[in-house]
Protein backbone atom coordinates (compact mmCIF):
# COMPACT_ATOMS: atom_id res chain seq x y z
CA UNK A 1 0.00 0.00 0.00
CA UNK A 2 1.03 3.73 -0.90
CA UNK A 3 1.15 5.52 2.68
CA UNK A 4 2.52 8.66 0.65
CA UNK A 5 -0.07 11.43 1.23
CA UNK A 6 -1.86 13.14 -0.96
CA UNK A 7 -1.87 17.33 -0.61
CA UNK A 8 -5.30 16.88 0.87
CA UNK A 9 -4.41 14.39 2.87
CA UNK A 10 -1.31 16.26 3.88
CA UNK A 11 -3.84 19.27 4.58
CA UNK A 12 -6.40 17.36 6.73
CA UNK A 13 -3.30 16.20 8.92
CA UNK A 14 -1.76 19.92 8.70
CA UNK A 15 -5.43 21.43 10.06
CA UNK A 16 -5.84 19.27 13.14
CA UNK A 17 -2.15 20.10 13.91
CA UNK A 18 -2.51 23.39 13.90
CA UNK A 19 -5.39 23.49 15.98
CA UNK A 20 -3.49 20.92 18.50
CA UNK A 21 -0.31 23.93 18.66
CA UNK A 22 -3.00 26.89 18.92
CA UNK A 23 -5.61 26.05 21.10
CA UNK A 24 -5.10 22.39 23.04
CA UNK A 25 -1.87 22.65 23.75
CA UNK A 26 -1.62 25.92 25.70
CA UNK A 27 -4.63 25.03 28.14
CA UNK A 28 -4.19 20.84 28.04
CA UNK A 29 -2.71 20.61 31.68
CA UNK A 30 -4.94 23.20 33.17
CA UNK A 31 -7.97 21.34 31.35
CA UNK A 32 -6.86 17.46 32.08
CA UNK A 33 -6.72 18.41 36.03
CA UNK A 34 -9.57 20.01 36.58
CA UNK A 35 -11.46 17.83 34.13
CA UNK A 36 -12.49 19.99 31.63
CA UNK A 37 -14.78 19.41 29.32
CA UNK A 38 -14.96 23.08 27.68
CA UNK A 39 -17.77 23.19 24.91
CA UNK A 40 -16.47 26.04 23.05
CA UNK A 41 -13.21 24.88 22.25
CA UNK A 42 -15.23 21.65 21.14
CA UNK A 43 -17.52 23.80 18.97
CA UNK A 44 -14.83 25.17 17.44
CA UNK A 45 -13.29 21.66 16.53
CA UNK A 46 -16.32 20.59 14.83
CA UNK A 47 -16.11 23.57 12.63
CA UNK A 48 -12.94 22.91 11.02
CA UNK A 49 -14.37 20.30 8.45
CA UNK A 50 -12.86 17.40 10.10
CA UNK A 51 -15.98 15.66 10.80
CA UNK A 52 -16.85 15.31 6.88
CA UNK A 53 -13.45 14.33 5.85
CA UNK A 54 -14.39 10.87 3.84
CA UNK A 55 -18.45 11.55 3.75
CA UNK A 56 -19.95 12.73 -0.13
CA UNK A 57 -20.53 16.40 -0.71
CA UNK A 58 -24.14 15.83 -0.91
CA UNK A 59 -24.08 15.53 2.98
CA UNK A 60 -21.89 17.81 3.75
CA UNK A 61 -18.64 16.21 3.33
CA UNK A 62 -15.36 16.87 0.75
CA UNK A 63 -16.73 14.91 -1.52
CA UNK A 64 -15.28 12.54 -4.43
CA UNK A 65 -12.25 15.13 -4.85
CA UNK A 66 -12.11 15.30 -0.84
CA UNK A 67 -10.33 13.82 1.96
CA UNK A 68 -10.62 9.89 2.66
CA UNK A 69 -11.08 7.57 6.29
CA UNK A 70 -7.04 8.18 6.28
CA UNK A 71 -7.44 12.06 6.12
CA UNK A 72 -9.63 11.88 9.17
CA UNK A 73 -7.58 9.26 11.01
CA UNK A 74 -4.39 11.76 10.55
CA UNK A 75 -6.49 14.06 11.92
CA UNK A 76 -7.70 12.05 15.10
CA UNK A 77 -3.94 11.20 15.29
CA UNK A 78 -2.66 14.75 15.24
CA UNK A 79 -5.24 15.45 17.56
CA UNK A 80 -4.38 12.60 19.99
CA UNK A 81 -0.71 14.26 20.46
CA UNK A 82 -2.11 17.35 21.98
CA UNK A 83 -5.17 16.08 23.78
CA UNK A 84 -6.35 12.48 23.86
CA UNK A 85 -9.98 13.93 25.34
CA UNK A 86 -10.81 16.11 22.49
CA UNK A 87 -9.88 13.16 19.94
CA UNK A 88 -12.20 10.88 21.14
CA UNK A 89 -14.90 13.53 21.57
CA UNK A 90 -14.21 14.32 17.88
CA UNK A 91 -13.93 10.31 16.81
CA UNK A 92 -17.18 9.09 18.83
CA UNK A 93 -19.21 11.92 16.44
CA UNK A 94 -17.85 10.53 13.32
CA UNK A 95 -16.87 6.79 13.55
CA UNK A 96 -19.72 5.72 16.23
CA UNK A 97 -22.76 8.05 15.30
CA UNK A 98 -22.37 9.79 11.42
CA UNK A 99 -21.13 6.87 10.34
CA UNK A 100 -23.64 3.99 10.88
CA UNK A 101 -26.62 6.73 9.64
CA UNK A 102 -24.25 6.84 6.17
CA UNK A 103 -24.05 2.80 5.98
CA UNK A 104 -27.50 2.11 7.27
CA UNK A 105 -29.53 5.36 7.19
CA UNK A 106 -32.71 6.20 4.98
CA UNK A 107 -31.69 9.06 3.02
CA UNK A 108 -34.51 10.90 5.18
CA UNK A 109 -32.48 9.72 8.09
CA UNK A 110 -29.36 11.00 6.61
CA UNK A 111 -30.55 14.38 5.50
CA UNK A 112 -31.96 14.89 9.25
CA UNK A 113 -28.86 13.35 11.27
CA UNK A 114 -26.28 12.85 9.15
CA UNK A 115 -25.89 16.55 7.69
CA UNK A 116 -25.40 18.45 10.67
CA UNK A 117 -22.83 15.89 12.12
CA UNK A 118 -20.75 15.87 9.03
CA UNK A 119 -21.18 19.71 9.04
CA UNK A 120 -19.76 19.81 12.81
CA UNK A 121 -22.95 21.69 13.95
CA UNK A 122 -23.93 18.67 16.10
CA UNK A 123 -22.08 16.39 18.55
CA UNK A 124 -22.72 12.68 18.40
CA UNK A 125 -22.51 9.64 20.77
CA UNK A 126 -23.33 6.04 20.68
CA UNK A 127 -25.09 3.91 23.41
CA UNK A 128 -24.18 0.64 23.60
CA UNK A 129 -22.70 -0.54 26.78
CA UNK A 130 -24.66 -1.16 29.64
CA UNK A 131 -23.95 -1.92 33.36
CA UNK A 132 -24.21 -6.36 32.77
CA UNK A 133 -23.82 -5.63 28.83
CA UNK A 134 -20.06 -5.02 28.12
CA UNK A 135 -17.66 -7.13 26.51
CA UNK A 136 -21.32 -9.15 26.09
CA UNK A 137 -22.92 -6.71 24.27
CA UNK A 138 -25.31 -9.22 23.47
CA UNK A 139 -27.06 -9.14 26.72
CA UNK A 140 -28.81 -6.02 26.32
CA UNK A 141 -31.48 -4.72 28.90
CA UNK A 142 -32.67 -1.94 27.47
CA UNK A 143 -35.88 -2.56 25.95
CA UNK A 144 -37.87 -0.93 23.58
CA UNK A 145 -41.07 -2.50 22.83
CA UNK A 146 -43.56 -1.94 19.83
CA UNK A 147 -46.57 0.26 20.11
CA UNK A 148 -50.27 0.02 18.21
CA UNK A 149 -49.31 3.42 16.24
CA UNK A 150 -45.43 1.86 14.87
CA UNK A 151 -43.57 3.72 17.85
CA UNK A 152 -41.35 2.06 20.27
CA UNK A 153 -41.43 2.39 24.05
CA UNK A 154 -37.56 2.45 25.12
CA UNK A 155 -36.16 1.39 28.96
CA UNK A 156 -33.56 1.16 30.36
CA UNK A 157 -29.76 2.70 30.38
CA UNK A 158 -26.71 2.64 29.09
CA UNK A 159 -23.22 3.40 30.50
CA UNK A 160 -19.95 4.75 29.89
CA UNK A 161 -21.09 7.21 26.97
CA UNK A 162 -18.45 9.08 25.19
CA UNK A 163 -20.17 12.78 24.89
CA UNK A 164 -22.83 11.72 26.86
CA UNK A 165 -25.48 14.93 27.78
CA UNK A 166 -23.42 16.89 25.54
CA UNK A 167 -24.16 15.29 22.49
CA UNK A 168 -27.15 15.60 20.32
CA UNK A 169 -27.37 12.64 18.46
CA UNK A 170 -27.41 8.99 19.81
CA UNK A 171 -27.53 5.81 18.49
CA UNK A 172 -28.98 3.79 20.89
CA UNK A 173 -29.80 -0.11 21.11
CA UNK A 174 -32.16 -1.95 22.64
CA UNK A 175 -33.77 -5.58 22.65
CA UNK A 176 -36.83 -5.34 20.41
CA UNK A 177 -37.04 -9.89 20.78
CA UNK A 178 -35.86 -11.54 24.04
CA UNK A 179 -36.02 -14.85 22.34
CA UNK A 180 -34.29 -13.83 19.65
CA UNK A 181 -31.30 -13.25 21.08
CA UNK A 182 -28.94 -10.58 19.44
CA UNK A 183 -31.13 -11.43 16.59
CA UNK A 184 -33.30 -9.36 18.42
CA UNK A 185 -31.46 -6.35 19.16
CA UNK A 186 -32.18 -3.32 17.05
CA UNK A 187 -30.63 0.35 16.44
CA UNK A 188 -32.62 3.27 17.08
CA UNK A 189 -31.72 7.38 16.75
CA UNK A 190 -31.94 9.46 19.34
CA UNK A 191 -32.04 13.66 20.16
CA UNK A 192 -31.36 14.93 22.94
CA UNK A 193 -34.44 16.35 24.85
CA UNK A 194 -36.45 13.90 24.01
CA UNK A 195 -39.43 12.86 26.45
CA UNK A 196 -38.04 10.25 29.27
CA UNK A 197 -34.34 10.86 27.56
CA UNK A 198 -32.49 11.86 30.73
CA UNK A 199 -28.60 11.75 31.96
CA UNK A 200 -27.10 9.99 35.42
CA UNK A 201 -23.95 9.49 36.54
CA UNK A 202 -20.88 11.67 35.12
CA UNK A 203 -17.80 9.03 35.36
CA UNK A 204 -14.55 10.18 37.33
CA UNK A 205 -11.97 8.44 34.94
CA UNK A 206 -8.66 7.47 35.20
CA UNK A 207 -7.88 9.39 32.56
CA UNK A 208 -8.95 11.32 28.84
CA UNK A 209 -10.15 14.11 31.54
CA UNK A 210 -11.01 16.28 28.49
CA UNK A 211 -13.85 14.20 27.35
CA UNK A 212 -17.11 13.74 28.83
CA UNK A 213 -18.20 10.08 29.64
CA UNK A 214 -22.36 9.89 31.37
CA UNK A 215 -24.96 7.71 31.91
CA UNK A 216 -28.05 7.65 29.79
CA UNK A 217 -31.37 6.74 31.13
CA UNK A 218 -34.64 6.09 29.65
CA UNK A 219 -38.16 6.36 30.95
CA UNK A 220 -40.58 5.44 28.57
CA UNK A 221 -38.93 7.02 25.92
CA UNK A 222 -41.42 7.40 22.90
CA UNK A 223 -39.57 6.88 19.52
CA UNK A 224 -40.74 7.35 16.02
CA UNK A 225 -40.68 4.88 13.97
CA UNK A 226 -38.63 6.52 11.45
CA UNK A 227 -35.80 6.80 14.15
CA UNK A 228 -35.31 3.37 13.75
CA UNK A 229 -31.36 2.94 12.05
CA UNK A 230 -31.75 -0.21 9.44
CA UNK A 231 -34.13 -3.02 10.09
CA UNK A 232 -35.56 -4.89 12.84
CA UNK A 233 -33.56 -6.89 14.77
CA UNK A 234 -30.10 -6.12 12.68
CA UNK A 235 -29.09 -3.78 15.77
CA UNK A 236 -26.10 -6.16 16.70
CA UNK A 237 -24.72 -6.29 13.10
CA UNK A 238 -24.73 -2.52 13.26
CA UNK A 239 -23.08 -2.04 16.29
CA UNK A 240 -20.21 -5.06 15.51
CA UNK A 241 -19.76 -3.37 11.98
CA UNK A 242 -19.61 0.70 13.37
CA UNK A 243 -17.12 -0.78 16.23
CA UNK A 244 -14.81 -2.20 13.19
CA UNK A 245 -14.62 0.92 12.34
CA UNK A 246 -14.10 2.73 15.83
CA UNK A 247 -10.98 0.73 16.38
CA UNK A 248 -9.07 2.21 13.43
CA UNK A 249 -9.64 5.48 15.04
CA UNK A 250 -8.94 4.31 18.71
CA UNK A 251 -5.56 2.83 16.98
CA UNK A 252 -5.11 6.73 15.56
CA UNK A 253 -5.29 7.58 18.50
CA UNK A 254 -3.25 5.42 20.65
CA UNK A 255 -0.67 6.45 18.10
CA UNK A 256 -0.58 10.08 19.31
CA UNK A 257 -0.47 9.49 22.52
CA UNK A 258 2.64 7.41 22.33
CA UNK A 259 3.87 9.51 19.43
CA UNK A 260 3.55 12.43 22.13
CA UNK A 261 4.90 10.31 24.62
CA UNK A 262 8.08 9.79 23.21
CA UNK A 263 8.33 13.17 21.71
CA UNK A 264 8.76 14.39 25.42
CA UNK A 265 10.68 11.52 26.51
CA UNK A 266 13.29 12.47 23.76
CA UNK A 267 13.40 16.17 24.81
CA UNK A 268 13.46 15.26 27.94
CA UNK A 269 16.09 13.23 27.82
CA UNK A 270 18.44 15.69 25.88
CA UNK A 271 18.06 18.18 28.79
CA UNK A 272 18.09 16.16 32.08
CA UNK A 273 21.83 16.36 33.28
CA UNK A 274 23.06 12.98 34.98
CA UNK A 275 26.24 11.81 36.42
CA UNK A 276 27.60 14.76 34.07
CA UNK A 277 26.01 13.62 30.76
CA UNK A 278 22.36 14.28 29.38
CA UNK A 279 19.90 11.43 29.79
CA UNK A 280 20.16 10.89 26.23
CA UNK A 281 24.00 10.03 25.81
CA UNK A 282 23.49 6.51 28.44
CA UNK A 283 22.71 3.73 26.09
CA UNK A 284 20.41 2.24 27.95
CA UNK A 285 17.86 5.21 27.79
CA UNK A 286 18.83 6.03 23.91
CA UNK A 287 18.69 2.36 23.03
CA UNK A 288 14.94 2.46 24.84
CA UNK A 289 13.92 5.46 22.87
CA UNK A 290 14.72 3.61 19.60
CA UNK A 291 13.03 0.69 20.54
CA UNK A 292 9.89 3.04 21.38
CA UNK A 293 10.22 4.71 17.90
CA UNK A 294 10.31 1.25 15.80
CA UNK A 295 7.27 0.30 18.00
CA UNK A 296 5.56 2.95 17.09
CA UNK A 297 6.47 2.92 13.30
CA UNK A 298 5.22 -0.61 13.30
CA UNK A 299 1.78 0.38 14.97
CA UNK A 300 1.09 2.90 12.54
CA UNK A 301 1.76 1.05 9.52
CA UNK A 302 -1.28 -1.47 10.81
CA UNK A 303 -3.57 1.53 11.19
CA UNK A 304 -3.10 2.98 8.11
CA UNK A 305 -3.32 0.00 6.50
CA UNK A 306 -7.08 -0.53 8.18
CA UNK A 307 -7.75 2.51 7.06
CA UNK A 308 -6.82 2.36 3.59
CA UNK A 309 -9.09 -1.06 3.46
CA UNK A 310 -12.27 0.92 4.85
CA UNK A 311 -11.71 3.08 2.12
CA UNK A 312 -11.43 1.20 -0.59
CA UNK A 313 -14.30 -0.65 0.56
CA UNK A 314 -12.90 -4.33 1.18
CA UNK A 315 -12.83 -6.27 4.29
CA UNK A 316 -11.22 -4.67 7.17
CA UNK A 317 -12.42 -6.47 10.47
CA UNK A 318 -9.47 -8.43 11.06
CA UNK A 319 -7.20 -5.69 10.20
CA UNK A 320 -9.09 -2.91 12.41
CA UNK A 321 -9.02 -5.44 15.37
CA UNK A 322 -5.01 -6.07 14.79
CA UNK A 323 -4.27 -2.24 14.54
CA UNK A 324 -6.54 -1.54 17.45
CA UNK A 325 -4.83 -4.00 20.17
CA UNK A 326 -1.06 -3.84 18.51
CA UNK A 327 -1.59 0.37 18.66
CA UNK A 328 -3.00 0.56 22.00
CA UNK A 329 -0.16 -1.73 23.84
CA UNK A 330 2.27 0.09 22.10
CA UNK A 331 0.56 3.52 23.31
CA UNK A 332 0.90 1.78 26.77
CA UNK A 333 4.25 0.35 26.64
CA UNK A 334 5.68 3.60 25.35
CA UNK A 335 3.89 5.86 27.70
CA UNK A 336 5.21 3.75 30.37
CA UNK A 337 8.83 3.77 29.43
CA UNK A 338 8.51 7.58 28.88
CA UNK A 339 7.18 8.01 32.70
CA UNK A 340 10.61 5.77 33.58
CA UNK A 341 12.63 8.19 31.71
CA UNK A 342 11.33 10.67 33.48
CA UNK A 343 12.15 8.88 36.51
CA UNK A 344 10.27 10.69 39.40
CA UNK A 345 9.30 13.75 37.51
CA UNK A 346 7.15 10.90 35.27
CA UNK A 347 5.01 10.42 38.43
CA UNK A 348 4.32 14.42 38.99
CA UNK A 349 1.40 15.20 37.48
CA UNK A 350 2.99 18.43 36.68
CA UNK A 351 4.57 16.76 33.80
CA UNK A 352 3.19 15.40 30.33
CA UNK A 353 4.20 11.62 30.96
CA UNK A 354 1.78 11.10 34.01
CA UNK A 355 -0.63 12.41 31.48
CA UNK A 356 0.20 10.55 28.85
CA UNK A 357 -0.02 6.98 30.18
CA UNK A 358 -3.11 7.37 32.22
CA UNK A 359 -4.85 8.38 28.68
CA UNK A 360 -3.04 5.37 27.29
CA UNK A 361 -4.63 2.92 29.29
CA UNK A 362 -8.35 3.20 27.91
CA UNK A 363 -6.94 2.66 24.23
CA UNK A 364 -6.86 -1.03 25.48
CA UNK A 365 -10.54 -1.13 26.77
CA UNK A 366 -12.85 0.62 24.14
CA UNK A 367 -14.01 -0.06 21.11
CA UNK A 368 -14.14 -3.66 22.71
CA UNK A 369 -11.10 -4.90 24.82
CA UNK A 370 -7.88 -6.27 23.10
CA UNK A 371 -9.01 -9.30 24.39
CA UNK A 372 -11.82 -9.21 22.17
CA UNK A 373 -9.57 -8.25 19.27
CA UNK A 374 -7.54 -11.32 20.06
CA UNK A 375 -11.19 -13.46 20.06
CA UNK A 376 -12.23 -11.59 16.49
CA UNK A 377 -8.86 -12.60 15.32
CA UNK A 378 -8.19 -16.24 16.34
CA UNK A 379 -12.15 -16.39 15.08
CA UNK A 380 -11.05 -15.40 11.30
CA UNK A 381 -7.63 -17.35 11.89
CA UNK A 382 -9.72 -20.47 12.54
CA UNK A 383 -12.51 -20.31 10.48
């Protein structure tokens, strides 16, 4: 595959950059302590034209003579070096919510939802998690049940929502079929405001401070029939088939964070003075920088190769659930080594590192576990 970019996607990259140097970067630490989650800067984001990098120009995208799913994973990469929060805030809009209204949407559906996310003048979030539903996300309790006049009556909740009560679009599932088991899960759109549509608990994470991650809860939530996303009962293939393409972007971004990581480890390392030498001149430290570097190089050649797949429209699973769980332990291992470089200033949350690994960590657990990217890979291995 040709990883040489094109101008636009050179440009794409360039523009999230940019914003990373200008307005992340200056405010990041202040914003990751106090957990942050600042609306306007968000806003702001969603304006650049990120959000319709790869969609067509009739819904607001670049179009045919646009960017591509690499353009916008460059971007959530770029993004990722300056502030892992924001990346995710931008990625959970695009891959989890405009995304399965372009692949499964009516074109009513898509004029109504999809527009205004691809135009970054709405936020998106995706509800599929639930407090005995995780790894399993076949066990759904949330329950939406068929009315006389075609609505549906939704219950229940869902957990751990990226953007949750700040989004304004969700795509929510719920079990339509008990018997059916996730044969009888199906995909629904939500708005925000809606009837019964309320928010609960506001998670205190480990880290990705930036980013906003709530409860939803539903009380006889009354939805329209034409909020359904796809058919009946085909919820679970939607979700599995929008997480596929989730994990390229949680590999971009476990790629900036360890790109990041390393970036300060290396200037760090030139400056700290011991035993009357930098850092850098020990082999042991410049022989673990390299090492950090090659992983790195190797991660991103696996995400950019799931992302040239998506694009060209062929089969990608396999390779989004390789560069998803090879990305994200590399993210970890690097940010790790960069906090023992460091040495005690790496545990001071007045430095980067600390940062850096705690927004590491989650790379490994969304978008489904690595240990479910090991299960999706031995499955197509053994087939």
């Amino acid at each position: 595959m040709d990883f040489n970019l094109t101008e636009v996607q050179q440009d794409f990259m360039n523009l999230a950059r940019d914003f990373g140097e200008k307005r992340l970067a200056p405010t990041i630490m202040e914003r990751d302590h106090q957990g942050i989650y600042d609306d306007a800067l968000i806003a702001e984001l969603l304006s650049l034209g990120i959000t319709g990098a790869y969609f067509e120009e009739k819904y607001g995208g670049a179009g045919d003579d646009g960017g591509d799913v690499l353009s916008y994973i460059l971007a959530v990469e770029e993004l990722a070096k300056y502030d892992a929060g924001v990346s995710i805030t931008l990625s959970a809009t695009v891959s989890l919510c405009a995304n399965p209204i372009w692949q499964f949407g009516t074109e009513e559906q898509k004029e109504k939802f999809l527009v205004p996310l691809v135009e970054g003048t709405k936020l998106g979030a995706f509800g599929l998690t639930e407090p005995n539903a995780g790894t399993d996300a076949s066990g759904q309790q949330t329950v939406a049940v068929k009315n006389d006049d075609g609505t549906y009556t939704l219950n229940g909740s869902k957990i751990f929502i990226t953007n949750g009560g700040h989004a304004d679009i969700y795509i929510v599932f719920a079990m339509t079929d008990k018997s059916k088991g996730n044969h009888g899960i199906t995909a629904f759109i939500l708005e925000d405001g809606m009837p019964g549509f309320t928010y609960g608990k506001k998670e205190d994470k480990m880290g990705i401070h930036t980013s906003v991650t709530m409860e939803l809860v539903f009380q006889d939530v009354k939805v329209p029939a034409e909020n359904m996303l796809g058919e009946e009962g085909k919820g679970f293939k939607i979700a599995m088939m929008t997480l596929d393409g989730g994990r390229i972007g949680v590999g971009a971004q476990a790629l900036g964070i360890a790109e990041a990581a390393l970036a300060d480890a290396v200037e760090y390392s030139k400056q700290r003075v011991q035993f009357g030498k930098p850092l850098c001149k020990f082999q042991s430290v410049s022989f673990k920088l390299a090492d950090m570097k090659m992983q790195i190089e190797a991660a991103r050649n696996l995400v950019y190769k799931a992302a040239c797949l998506k694009q060209e429209g062929k089969p990608f699973t396999v390779e989004a659930a390789i560069a998803k769980r090879v990305a994200s332990d590399v993210a970890m291992r690097v940010s790790t080594e960069a906090v023992q470089i460091f040495g005690g200033y790496g545990y001071s949350e007045e430095y980067p590192a600390a940062r850096h690994m705690r927004d590491a960590k989650i790379t490994q657990i969304y978008e489904g576990t690595n240990e479910v990217q090991l299960m999706v890979t031995a499955g197509a291995l053994l087939r």
